[in-house]
C-alpha atoms as a PDB file:
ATOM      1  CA  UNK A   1     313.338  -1.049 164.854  1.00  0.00           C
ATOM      2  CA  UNK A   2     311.396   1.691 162.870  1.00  0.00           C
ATOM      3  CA  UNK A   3     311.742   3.013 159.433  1.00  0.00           C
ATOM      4  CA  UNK A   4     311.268   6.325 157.427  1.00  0.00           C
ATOM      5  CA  UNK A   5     309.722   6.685 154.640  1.00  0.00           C
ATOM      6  CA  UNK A   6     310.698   9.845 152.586  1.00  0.00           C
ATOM      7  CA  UNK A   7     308.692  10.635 149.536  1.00  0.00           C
ATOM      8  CA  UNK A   8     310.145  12.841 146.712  1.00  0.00           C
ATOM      9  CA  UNK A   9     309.244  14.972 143.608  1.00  0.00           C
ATOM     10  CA  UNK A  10     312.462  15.007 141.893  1.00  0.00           C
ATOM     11  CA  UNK A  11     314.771  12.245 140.951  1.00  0.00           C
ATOM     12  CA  UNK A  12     318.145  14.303 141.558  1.00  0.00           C
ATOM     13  CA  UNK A  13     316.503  14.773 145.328  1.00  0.00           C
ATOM     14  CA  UNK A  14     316.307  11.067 145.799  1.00  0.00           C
ATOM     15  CA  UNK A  15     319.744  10.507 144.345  1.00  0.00           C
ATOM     16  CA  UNK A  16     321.236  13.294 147.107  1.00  0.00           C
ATOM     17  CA  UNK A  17     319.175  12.082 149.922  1.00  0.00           C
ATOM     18  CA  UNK A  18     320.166   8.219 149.242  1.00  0.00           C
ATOM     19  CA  UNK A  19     323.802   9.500 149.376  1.00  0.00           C
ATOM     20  CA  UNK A  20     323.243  11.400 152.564  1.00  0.00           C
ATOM     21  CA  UNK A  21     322.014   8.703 154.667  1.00  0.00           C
ATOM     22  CA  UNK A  22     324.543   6.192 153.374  1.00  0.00           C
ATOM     23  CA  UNK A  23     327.413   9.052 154.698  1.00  0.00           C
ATOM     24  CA  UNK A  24     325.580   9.226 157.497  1.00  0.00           C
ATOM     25  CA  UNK A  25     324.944   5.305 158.205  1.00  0.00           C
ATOM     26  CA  UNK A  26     321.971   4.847 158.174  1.00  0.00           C
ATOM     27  CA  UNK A  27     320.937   1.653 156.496  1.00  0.00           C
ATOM     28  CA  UNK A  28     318.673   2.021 153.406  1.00  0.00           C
ATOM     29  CA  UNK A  29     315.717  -0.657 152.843  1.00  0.00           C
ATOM     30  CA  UNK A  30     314.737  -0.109 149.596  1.00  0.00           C
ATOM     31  CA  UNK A  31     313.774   2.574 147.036  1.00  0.00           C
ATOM     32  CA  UNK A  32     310.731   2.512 144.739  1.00  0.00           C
ATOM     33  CA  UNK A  33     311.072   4.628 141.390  1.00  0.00           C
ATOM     34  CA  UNK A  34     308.874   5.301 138.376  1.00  0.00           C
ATOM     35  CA  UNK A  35     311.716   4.681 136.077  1.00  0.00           C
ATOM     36  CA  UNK A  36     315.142   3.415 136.688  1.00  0.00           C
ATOM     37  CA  UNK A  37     317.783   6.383 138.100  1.00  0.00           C
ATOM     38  CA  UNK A  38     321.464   5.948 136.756  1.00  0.00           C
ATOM     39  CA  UNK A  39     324.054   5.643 140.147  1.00  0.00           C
ATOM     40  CA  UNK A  40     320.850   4.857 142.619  1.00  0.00           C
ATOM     41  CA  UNK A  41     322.471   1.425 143.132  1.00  0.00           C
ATOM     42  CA  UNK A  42     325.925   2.576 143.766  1.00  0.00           C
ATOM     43  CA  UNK A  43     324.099   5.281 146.115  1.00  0.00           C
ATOM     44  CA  UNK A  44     322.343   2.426 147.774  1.00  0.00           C
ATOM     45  CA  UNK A  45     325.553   0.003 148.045  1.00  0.00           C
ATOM     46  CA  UNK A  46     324.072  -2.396 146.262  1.00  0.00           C
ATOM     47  CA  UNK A  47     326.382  -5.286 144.968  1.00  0.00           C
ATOM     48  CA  UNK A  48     326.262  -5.822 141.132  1.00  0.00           C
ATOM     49  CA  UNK A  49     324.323  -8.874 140.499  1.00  0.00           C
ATOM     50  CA  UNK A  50     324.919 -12.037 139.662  1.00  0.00           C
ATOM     51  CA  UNK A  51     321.712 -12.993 138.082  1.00  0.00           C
ATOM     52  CA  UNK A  52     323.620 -13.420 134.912  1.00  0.00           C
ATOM     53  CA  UNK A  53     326.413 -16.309 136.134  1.00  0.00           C
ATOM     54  CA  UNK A  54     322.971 -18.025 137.656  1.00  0.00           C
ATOM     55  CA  UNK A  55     321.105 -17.362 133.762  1.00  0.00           C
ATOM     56  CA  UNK A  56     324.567 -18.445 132.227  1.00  0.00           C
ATOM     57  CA  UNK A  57     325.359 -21.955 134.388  1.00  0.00           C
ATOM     58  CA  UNK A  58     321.372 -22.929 134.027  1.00  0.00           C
ATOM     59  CA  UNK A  59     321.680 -22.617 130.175  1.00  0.00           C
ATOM     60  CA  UNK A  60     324.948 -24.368 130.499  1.00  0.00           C
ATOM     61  CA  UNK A  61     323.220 -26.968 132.403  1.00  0.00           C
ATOM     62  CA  UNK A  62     320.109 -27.200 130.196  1.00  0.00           C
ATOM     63  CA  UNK A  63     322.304 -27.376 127.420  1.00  0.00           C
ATOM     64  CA  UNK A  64     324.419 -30.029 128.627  1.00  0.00           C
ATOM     65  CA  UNK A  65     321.692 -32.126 129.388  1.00  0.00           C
ATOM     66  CA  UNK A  66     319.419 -31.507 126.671  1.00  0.00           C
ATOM     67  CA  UNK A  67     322.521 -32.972 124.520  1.00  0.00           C
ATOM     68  CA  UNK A  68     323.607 -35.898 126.739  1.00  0.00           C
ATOM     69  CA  UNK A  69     320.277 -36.973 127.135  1.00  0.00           C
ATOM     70  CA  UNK A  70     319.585 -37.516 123.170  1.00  0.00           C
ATOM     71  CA  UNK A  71     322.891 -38.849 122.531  1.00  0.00           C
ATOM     72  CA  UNK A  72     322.331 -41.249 125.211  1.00  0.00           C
ATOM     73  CA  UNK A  73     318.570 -42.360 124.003  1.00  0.00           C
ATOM     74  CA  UNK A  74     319.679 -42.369 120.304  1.00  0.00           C
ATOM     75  CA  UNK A  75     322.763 -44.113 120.591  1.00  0.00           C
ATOM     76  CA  UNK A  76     322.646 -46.455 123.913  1.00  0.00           C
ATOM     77  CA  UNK A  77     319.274 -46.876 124.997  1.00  0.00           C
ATOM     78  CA  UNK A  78     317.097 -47.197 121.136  1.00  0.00           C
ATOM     79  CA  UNK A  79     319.128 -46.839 118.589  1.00  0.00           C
ATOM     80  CA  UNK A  80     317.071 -46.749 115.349  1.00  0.00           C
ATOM     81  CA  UNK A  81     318.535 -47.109 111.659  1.00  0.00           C
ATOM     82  CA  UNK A  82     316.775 -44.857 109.861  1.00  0.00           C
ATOM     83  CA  UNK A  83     317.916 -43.776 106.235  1.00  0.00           C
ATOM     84  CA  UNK A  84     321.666 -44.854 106.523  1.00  0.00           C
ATOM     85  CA  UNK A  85     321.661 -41.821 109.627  1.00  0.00           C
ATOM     86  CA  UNK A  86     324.412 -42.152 112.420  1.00  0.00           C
ATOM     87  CA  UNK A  87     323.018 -42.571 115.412  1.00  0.00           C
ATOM     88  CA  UNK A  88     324.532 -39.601 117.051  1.00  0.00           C
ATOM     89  CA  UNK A  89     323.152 -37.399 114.469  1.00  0.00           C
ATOM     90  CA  UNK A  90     324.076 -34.077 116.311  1.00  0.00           C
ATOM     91  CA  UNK A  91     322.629 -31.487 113.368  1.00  0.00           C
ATOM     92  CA  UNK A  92     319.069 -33.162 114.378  1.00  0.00           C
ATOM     93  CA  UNK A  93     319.510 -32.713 118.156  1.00  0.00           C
ATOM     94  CA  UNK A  94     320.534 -28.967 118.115  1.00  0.00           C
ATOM     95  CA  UNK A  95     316.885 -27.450 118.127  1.00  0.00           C
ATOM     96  CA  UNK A  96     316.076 -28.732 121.210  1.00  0.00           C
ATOM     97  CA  UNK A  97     318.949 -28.155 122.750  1.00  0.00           C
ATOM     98  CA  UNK A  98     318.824 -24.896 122.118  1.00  0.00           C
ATOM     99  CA  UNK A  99     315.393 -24.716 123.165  1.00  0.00           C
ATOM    100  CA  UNK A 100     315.842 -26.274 126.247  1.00  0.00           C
ATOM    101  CA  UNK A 101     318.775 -24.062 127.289  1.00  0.00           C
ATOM    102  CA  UNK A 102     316.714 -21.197 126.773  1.00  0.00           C
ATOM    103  CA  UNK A 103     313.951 -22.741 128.662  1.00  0.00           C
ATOM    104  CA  UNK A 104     316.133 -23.731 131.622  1.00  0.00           C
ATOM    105  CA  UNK A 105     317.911 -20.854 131.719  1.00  0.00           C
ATOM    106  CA  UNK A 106     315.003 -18.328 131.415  1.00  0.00           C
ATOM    107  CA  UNK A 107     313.113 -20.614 134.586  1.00  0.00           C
ATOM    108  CA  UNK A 108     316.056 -20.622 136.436  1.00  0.00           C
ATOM    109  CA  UNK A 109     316.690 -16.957 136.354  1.00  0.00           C
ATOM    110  CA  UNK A 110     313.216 -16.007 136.772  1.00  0.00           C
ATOM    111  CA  UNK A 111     313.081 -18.608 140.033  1.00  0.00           C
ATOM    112  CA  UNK A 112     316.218 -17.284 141.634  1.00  0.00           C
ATOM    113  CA  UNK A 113     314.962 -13.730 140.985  1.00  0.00           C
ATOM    114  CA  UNK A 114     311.894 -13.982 142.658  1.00  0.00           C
ATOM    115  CA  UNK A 115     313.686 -16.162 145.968  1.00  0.00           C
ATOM    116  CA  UNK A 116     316.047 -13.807 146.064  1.00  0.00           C
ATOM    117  CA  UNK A 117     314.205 -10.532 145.998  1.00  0.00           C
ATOM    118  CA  UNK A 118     311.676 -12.176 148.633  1.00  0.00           C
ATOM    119  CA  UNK A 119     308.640 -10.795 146.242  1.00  0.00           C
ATOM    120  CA  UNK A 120     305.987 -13.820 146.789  1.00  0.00           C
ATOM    121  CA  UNK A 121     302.451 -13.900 146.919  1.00  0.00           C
ATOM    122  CA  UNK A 122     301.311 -11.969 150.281  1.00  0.00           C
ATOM    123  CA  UNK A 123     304.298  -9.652 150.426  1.00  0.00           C
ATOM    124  CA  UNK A 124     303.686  -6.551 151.833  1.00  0.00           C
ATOM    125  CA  UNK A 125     305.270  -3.424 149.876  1.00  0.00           C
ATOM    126  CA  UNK A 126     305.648  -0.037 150.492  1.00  0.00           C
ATOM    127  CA  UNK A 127     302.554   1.572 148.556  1.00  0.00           C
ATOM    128  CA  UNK A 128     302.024   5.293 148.362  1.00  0.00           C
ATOM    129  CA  UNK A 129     299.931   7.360 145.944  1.00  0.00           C
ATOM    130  CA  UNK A 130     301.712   8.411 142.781  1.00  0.00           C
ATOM    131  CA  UNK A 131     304.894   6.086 143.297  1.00  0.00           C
ATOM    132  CA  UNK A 132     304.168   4.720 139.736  1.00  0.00           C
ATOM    133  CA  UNK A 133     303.743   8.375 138.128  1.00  0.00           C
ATOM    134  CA  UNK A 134     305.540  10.521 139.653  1.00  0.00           C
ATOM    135  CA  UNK A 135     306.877  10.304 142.721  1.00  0.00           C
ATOM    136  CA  UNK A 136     310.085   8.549 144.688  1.00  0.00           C
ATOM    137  CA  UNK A 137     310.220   6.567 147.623  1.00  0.00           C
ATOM    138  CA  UNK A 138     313.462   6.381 150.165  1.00  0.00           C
ATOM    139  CA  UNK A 139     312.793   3.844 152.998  1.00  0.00           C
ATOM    140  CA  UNK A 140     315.600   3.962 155.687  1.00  0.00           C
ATOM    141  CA  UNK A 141     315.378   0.927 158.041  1.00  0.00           C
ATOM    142  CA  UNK A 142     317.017   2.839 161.067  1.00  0.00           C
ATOM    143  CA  UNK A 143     314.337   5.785 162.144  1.00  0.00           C
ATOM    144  CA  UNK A 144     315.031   8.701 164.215  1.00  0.00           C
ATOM    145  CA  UNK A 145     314.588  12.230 164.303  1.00  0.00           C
ATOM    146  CA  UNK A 146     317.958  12.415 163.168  1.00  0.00           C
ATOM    147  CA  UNK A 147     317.055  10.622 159.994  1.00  0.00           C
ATOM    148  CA  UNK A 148     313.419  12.291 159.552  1.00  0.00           C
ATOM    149  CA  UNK A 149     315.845  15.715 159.553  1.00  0.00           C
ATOM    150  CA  UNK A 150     318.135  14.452 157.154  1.00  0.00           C
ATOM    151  CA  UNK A 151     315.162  13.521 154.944  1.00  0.00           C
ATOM    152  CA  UNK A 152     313.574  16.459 155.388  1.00  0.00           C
ATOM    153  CA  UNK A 153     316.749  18.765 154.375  1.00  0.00           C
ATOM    154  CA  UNK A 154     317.257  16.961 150.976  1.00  0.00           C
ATOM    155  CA  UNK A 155     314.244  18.103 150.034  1.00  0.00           C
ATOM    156  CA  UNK A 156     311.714  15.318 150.530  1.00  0.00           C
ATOM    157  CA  UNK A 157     308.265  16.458 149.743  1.00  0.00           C
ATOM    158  CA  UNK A 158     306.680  13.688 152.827  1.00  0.00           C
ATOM    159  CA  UNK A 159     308.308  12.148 155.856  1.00  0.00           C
ATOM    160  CA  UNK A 160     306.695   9.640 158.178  1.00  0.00           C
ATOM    161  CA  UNK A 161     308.120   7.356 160.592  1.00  0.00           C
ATOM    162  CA  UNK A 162     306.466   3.685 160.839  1.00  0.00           C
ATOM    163  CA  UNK A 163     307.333   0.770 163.249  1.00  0.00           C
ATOM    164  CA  UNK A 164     307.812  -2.980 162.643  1.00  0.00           C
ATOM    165  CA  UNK A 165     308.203  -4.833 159.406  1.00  0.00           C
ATOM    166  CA  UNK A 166     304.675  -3.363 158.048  1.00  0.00           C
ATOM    167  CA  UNK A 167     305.174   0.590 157.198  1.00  0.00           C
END
């Protein structure tokens, strides 16, 4: 199965050409911007993410555990008298339990982001001149002349067609 890759000057042209090929059907791979375009996910199809429930149950999670796990060391497994203090002194525990619910959930979510976006050492992007300045990339995964025309009349500034996995 090929692909086209579509560069473009303008961010508006990107934004019409994305919606073109979705009405058309063809399926859209990816699309690499300088700066992030308002709607291009909705253009795309892209789901809204869930990266947040993932961030929310880790800290939940890290939390949770963080607490239990004092509780049960200062109450069950050593408790220690010291000063007249109750043993399940909760005011004392709550900096690291906050700490480690922002460290779990921050690990978590940056873990899941990275397995889930497949980016991982040796991945092989779609790299043209400029993408980081100025320009916009569209890569459809179904190629075809009908697709390079589409491309071509939204006003893409570069088409080219490229076979496999590797563009």
């Amino acid at each position: 199965m090929g692909q086209v890759i579509a560069t473009f000057d303008d961010a508006d042209r990107l934004l019409a050409a994305t919606r073109a090929a979705r009405a058309a059907g063809h399926t859209i791979a990816d699309a690499f911007t300088p700066y992030p375009i308002h709607g291009l996910d909705d253009a795309m199809g892209l789901r809204r993410s869930r990266l947040g429930w993932v961030c929310f149950a880790a800290g939940l999670f890290g939390g949770t555990f963080a607490m239990s796990f004092q509780l049960w060391a200062a109450v069950a497994s050593w408790p220690l008298n010291v000063g007249g203090k109750p043993f399940a002194s909760v005011p004392a525990f709550l900096p690291i339990t906050f700490e480690l619910t922002v460290l779990t959930a921050a690990l978590v979510s940056a873990g899941t982001f990275l397995l889930r976006s497949r980016l991982f050492p040796g991945k092989h992007v779609v790299a043209r001149p400029r993408v980081t300045d100025d320009r916009f990339i569209l890569v459809l995964q179904t190629g075809g002349k009908a697709a390079e025309a589409l491309l071509w009349s939204a006003g893409a500034v570069e088409v080219s067609a490229a076979t496999g996995d590797r563009p």
